[in-house]
Structure formats: structure tokens, C-alpha cells
C-alpha atoms as a PDB file:
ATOM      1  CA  UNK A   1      95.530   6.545-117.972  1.00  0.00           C
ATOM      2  CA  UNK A   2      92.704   8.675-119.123  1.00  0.00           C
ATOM      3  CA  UNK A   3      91.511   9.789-122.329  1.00  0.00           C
ATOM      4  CA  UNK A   4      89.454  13.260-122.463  1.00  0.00           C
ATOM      5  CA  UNK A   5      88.046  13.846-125.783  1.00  0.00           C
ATOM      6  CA  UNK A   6      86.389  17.354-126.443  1.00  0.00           C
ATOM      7  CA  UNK A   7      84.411  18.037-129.472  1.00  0.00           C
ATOM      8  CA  UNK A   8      85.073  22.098-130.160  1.00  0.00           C
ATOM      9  CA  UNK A   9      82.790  23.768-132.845  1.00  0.00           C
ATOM     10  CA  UNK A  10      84.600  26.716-133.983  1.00  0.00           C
ATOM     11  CA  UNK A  11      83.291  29.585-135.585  1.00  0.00           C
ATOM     12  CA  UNK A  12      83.392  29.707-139.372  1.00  0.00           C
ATOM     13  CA  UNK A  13      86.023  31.307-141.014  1.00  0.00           C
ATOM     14  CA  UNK A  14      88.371  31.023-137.649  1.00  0.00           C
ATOM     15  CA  UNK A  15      90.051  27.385-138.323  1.00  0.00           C
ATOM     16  CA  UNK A  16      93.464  28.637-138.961  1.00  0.00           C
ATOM     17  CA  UNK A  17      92.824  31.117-136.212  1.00  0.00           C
ATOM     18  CA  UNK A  18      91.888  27.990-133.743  1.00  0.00           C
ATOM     19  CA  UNK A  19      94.503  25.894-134.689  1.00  0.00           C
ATOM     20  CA  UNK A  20      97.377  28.304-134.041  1.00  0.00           C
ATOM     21  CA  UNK A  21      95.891  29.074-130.471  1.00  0.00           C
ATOM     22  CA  UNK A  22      95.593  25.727-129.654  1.00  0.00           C
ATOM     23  CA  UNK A  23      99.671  25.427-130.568  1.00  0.00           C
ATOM     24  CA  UNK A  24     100.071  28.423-128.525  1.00  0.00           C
ATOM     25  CA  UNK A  25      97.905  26.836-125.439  1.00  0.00           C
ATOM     26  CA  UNK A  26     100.457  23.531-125.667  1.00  0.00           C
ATOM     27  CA  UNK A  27     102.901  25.376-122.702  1.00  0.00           C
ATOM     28  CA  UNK A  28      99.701  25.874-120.308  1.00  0.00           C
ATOM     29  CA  UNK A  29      98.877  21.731-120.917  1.00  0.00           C
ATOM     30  CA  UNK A  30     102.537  21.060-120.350  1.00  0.00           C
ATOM     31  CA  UNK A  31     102.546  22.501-116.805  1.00  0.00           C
ATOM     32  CA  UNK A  32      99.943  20.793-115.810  1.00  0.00           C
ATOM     33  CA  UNK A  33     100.341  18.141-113.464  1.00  0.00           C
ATOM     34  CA  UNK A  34      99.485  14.570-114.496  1.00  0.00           C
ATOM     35  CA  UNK A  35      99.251  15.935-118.348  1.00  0.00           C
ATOM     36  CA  UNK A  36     100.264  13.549-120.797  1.00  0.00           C
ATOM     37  CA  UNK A  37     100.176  14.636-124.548  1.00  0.00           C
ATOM     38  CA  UNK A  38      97.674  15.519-126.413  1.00  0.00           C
ATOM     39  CA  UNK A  39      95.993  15.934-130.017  1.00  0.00           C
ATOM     40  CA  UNK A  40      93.769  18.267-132.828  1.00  0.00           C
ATOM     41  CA  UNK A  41      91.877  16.502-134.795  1.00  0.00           C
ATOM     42  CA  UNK A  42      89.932  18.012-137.768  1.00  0.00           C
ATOM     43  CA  UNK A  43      86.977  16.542-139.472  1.00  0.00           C
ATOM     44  CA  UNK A  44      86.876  16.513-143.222  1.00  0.00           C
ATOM     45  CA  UNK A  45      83.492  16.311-143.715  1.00  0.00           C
ATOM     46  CA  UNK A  46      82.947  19.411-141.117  1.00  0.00           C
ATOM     47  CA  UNK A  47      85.615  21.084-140.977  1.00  0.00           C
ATOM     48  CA  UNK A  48      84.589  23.664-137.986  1.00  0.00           C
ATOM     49  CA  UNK A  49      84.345  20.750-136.048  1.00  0.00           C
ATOM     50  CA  UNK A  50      87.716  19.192-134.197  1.00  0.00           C
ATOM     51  CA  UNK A  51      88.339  16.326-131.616  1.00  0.00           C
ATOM     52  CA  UNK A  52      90.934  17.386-129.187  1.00  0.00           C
ATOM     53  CA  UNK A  53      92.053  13.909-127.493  1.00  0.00           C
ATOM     54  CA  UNK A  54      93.905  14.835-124.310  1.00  0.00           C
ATOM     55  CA  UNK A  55      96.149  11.807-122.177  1.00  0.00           C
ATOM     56  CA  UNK A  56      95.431  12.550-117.991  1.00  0.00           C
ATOM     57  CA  UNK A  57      97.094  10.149-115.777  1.00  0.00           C
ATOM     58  CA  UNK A  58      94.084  10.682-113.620  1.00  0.00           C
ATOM     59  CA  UNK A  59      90.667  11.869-113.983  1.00  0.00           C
ATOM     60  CA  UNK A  60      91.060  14.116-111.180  1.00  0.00           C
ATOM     61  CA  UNK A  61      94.227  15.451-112.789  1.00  0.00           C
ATOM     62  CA  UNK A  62      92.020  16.913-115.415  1.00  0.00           C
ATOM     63  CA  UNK A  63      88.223  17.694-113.419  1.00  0.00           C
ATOM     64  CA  UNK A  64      90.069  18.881-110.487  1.00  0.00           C
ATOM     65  CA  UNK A  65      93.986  19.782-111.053  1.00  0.00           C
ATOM     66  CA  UNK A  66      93.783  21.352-114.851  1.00  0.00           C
ATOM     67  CA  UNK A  67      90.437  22.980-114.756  1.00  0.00           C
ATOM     68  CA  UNK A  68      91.599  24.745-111.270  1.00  0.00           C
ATOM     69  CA  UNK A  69      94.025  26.310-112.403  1.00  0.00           C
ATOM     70  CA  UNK A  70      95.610  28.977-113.923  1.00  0.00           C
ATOM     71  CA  UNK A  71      96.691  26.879-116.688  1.00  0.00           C
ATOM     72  CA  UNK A  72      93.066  26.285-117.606  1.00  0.00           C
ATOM     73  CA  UNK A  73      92.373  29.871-117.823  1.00  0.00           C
ATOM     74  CA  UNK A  74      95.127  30.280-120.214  1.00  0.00           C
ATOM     75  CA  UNK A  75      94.116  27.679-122.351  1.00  0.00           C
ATOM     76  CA  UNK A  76      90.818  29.168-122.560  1.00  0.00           C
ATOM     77  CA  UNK A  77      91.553  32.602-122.782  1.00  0.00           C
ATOM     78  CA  UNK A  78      93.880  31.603-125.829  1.00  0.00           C
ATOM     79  CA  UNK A  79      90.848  28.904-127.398  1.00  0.00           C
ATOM     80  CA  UNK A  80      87.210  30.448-126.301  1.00  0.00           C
ATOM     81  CA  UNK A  81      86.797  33.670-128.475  1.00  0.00           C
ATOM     82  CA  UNK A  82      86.846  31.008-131.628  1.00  0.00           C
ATOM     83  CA  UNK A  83      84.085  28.840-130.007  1.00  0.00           C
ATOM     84  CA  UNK A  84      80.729  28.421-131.834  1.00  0.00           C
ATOM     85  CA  UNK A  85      79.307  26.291-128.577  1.00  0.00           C
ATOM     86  CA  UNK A  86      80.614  24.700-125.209  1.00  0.00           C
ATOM     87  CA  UNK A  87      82.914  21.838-126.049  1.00  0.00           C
ATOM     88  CA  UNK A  88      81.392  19.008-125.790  1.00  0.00           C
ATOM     89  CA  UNK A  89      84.011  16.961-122.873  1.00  0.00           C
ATOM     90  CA  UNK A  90      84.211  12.910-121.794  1.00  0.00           C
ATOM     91  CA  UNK A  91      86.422  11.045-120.337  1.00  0.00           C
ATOM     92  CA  UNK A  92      87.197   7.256-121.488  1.00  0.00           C
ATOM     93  CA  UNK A  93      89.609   4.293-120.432  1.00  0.00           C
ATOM     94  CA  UNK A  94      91.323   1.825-123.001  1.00  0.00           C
ATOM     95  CA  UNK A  95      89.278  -1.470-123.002  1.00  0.00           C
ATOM     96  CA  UNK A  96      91.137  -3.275-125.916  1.00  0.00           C
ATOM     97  CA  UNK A  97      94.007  -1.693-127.848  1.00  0.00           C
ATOM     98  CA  UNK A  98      95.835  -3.729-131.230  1.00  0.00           C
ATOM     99  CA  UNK A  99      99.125  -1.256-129.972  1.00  0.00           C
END
């Protein structure tokens, strides 16, 4: 399993705007082939930043499979107009969980 994390500034004023696209982007994630779940996070002390933490079950399900696709281009035509810069996007594996 992989973990993508994105950091998304958004454009002030557009939070609420953000937030409800990214609900309405879940169906494009959910076709997605090796998609497993993901989730907005919103920082308190900036709150025109978020952390959206995304489960892959394979890198190449996201760089390759999700980005390739249609699916992407829904998710960004839904998210983009809100963004204040390129997302900021890794990729990390679980080295030591307490779950």
C-alpha cells in the first residue's frame, strides 16, 4: 500500500468552495483502479493550506493509472480553479504503525 500526500494551497476566501469540490471529485477517485480511500485535511494554523492523504495499492496505480485518465481530469477540473500553487505530491510507505 501507498500513501500519496498532496499539500494544496487554496486561494483565500475559496475554503468552503474547495472542500465541497473535493466531495464532489470522491466518484472520479472511486473509479479509479487500485484507489483505496482517501482524506482532507485542514490546517488550523493556515487554514488555506490542506493535506489530502490518498491510499494507492500501487504507486503506478496513482503516477500512471489515475493521472492517465479521465478520472484525473475530472478531479482537476472540479479542484484546480481554487488552487493558489501546484500541489505539492509524495508518495510514502508505512515503516512502523501502533494500529
Amino acid at each position: 500500500m501507498i500513501t500519496e500526500i498532496a499539500q494544496i494551497e487554496v486561494k483565500p476566501g475559496s475554503e468552503a468552495d474547495f472542500e465541497a469540490a473535493v466531495v464532489k471529485a470522491k466518484a472520479a477517485f472511486g473509479r479509479a483502479r487500485g484507489f483505496h480511500g482517501f482524506e482532507l485535511h485542514r490546517s488550523i494554523e493556515k487554514p488555506q493550506r490542506y493535506r489530502l492523504v490518498v491510499k494507492w495499492e500501487t504507486l503506478e496505480a496513482h503516477t500512471v493509472d489515475f493521472r492517465g485518465s479521465e478520472n484525473f481530469a475530472e478531479w482537476r477540473a472540479l479542484v484546480g480553479p481554487f488552487f493558489a500553487s501546484p500541489p505539492e505530491v509524495e508518495h510514502t510507505q508505512t515503516v512502523v504503525t501502533t494500529a
